[in-house]
C-alpha atoms as a PDB file:
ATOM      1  CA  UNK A   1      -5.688 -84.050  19.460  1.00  0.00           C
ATOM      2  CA  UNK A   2      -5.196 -87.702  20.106  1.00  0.00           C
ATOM      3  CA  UNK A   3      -4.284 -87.421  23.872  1.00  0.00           C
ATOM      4  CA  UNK A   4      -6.320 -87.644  26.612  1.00  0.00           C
ATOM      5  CA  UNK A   5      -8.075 -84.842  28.234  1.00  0.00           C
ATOM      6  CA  UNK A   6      -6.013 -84.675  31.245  1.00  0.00           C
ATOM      7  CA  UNK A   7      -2.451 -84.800  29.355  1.00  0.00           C
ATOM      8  CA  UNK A   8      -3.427 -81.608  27.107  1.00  0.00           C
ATOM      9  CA  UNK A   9      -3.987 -80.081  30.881  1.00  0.00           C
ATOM     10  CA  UNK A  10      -1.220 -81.231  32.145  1.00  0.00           C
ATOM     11  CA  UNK A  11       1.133 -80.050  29.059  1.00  0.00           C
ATOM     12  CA  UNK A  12      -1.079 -76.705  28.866  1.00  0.00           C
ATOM     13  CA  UNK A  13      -0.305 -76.235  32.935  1.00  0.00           C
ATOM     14  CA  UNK A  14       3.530 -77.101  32.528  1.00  0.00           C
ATOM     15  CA  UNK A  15       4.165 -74.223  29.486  1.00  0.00           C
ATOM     16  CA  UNK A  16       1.374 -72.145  31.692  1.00  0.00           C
ATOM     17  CA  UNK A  17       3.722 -72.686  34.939  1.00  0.00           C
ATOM     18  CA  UNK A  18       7.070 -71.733  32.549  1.00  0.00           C
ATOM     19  CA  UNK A  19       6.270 -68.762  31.071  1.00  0.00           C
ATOM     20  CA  UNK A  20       4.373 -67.078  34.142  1.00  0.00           C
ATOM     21  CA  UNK A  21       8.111 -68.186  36.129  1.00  0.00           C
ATOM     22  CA  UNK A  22      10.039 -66.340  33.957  1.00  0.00           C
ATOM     23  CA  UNK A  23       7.667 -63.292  33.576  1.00  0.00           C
ATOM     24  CA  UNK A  24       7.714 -63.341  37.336  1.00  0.00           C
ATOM     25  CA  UNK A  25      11.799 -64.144  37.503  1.00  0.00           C
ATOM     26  CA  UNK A  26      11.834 -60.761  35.414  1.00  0.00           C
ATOM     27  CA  UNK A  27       9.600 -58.351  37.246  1.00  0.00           C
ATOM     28  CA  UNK A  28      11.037 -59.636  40.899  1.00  0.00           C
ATOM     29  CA  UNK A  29      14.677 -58.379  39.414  1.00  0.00           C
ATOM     30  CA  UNK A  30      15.188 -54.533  40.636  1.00  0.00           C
ATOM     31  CA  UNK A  31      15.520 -52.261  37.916  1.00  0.00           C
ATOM     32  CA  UNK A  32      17.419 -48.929  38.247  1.00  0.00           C
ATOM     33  CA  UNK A  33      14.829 -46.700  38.526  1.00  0.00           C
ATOM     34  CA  UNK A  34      13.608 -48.464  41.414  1.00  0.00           C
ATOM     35  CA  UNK A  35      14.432 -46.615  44.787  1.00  0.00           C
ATOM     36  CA  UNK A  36      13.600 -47.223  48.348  1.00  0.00           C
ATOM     37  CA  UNK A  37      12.835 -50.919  49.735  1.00  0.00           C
ATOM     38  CA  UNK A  38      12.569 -54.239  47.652  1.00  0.00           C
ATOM     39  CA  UNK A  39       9.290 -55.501  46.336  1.00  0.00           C
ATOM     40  CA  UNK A  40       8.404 -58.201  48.394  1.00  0.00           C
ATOM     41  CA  UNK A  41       9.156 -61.476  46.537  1.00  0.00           C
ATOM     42  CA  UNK A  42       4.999 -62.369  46.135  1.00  0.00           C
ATOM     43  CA  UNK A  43       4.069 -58.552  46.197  1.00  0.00           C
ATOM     44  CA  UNK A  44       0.635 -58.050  48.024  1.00  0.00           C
ATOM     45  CA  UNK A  45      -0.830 -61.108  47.814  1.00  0.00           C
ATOM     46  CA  UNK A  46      -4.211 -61.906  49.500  1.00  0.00           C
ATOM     47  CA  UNK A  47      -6.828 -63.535  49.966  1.00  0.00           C
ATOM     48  CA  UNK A  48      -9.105 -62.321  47.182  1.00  0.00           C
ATOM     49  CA  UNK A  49      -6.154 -63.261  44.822  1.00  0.00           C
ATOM     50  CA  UNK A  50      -5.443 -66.386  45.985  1.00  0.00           C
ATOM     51  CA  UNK A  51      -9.340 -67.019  44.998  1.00  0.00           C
ATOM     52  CA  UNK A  52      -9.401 -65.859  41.620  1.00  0.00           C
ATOM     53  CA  UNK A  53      -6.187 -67.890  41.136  1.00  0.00           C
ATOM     54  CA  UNK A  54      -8.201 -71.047  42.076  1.00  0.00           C
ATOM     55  CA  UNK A  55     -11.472 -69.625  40.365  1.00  0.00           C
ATOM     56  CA  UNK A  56      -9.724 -69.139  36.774  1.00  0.00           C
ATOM     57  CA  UNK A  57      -7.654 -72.686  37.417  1.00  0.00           C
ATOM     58  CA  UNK A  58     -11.493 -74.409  37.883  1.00  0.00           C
ATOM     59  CA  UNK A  59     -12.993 -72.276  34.934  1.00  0.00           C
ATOM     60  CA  UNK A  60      -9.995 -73.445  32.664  1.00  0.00           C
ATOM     61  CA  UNK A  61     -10.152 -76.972  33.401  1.00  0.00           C
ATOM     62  CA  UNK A  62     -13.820 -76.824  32.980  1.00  0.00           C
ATOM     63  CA  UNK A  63     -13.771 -75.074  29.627  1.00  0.00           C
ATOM     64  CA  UNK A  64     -11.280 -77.658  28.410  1.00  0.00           C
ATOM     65  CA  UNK A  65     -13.450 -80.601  29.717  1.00  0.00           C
ATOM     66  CA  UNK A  66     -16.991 -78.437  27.703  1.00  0.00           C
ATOM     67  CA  UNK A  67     -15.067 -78.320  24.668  1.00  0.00           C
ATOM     68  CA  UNK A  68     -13.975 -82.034  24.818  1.00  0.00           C
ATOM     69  CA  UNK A  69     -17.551 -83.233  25.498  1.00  0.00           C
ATOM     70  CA  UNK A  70     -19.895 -80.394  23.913  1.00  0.00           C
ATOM     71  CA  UNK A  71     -18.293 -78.080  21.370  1.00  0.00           C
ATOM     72  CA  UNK A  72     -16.953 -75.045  20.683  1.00  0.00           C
ATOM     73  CA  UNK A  73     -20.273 -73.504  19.737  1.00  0.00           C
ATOM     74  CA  UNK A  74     -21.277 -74.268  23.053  1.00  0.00           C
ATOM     75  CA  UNK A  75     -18.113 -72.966  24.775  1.00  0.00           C
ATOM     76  CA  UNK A  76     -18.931 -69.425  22.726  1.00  0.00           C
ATOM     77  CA  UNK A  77     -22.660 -69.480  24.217  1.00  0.00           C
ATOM     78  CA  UNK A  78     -21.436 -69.941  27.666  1.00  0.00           C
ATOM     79  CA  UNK A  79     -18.750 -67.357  27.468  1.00  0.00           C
ATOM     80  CA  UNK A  80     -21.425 -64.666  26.107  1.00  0.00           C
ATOM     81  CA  UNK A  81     -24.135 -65.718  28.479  1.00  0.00           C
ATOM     82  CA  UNK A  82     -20.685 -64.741  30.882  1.00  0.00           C
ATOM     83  CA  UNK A  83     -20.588 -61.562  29.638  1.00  0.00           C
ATOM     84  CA  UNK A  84     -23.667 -60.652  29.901  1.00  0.00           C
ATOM     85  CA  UNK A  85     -24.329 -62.243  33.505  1.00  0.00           C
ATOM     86  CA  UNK A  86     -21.437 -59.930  34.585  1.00  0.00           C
ATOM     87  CA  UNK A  87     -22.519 -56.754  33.216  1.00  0.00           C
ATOM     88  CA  UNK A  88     -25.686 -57.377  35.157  1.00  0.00           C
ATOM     89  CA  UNK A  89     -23.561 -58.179  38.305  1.00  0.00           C
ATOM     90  CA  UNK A  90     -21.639 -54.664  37.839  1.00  0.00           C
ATOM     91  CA  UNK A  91     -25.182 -52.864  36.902  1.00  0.00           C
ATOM     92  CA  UNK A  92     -26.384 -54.527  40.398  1.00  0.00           C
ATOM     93  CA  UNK A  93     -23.609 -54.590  42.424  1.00  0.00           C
ATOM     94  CA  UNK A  94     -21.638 -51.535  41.450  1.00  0.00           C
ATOM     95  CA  UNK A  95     -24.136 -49.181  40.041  1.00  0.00           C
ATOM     96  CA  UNK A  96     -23.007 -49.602  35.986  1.00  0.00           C
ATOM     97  CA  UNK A  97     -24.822 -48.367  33.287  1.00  0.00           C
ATOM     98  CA  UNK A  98     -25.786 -50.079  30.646  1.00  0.00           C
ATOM     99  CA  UNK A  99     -26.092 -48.566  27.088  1.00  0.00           C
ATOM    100  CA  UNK A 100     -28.932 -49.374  24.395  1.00  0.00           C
ATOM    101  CA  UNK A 101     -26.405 -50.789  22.572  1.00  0.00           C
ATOM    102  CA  UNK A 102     -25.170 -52.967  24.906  1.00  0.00           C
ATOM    103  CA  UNK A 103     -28.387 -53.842  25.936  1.00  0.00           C
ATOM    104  CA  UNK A 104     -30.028 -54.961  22.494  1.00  0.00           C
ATOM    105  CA  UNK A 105     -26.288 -56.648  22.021  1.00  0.00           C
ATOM    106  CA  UNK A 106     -27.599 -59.149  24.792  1.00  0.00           C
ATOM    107  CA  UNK A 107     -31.045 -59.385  23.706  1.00  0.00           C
ATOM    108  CA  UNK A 108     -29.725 -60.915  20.668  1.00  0.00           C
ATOM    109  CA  UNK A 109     -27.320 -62.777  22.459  1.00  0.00           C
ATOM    110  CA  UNK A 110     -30.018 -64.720  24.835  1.00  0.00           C
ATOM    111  CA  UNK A 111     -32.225 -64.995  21.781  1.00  0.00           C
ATOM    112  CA  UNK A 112     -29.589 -66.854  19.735  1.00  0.00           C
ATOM    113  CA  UNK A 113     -28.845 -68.921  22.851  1.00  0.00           C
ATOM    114  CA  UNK A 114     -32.262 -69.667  23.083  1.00  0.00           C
ATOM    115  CA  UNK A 115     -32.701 -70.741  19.548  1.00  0.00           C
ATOM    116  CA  UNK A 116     -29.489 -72.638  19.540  1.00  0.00           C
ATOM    117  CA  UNK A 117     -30.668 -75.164  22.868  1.00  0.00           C
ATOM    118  CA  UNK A 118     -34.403 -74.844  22.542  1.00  0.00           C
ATOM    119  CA  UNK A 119     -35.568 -74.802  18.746  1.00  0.00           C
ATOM    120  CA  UNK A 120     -33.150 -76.077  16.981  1.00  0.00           C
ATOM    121  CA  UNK A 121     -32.883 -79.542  19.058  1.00  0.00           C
ATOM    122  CA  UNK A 122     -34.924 -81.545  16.679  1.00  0.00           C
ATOM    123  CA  UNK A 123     -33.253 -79.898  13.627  1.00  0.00           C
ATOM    124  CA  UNK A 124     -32.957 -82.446  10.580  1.00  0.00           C
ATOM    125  CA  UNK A 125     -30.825 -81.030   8.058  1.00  0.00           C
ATOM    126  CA  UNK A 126     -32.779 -81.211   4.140  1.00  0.00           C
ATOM    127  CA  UNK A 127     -30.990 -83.910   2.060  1.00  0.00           C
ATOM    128  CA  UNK A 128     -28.607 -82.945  -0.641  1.00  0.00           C
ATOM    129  CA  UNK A 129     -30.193 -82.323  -4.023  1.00  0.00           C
ATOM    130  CA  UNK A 130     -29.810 -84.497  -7.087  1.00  0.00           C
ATOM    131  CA  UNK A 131     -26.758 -84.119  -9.154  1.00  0.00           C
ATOM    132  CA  UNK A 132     -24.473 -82.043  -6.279  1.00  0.00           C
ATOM    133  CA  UNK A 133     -21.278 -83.487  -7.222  1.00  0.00           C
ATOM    134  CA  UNK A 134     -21.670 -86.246  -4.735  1.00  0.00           C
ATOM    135  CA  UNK A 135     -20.092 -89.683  -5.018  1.00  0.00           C
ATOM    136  CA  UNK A 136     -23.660 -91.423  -4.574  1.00  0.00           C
ATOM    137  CA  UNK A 137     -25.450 -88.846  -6.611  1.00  0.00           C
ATOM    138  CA  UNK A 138     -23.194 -89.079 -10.070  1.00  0.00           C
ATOM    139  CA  UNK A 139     -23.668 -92.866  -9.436  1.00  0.00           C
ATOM    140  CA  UNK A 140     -27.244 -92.651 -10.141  1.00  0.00           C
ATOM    141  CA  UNK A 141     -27.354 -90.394 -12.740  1.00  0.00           C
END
């Protein structure tokens, strides 16, 4: 991963823009079972579309640019906090239910996100012990 940040986007978008032109090349062609008029050559797109287009292109390029600067481990805590910040959307917004399981599954969650950013900032790891195989441990021994 020696290239910059914006030439593994560019090369992800170009292989991204291939394949989804041929998957879309085959489901435009009419099959035999279809019958009555021709799908329209964009189908029924809209406006709500058209913004989760541009919503997942942002999210993507800002995913790529979080695990360039601040790690994968953080990329998995924002993607869970995600989750869970949904399924409270859909419990608010759409009248979801949410299980004890799920529910304890997001405790734990938050609580490891919390330990992760909060406690473990000023984390020193112990040193090695004595004698651990260690280049500068079998020189002093």
């Amino acid at each position: 991963m020696d290239q910059p940040l914006m030439v593994q986007n560019a090369m992800l978008y170009v292989w991204g823009v291939i394949f989804n032109l041929v998957n879309w090349m085959l489901s435009v062609v009419p099959s035999a079972e279809q019958h009555g008029a021709p799908t329209p050559l964009f189908g029924a797109v809209g406006g709500i579309q058209i913004f989760s287009m541009v919503f997942y292109a942002i999210y993507g390029l800002s995913i790529s640019v979080i695990l360039k600067r601040f790690g994968a481990i953080t990329r998995t805590f924002i993607n869970t906090a995600a989750i869970c910040f949904t399924a409270l959307i859909d419990v608010a917004f759409f009248g979801a239910s949410i299980s004890v399981l799920e529910l304890t599954t997001f405790g734990v969650i938050m609580l490891a996100v919390y330990l992760h950013t909060v406690l473990s900032k000023n984390y020193i790891p112990p040193p090695p012990p004595p004698g651990d195989g260690s280049p500068a441990a079998d020189a002093k021994v």
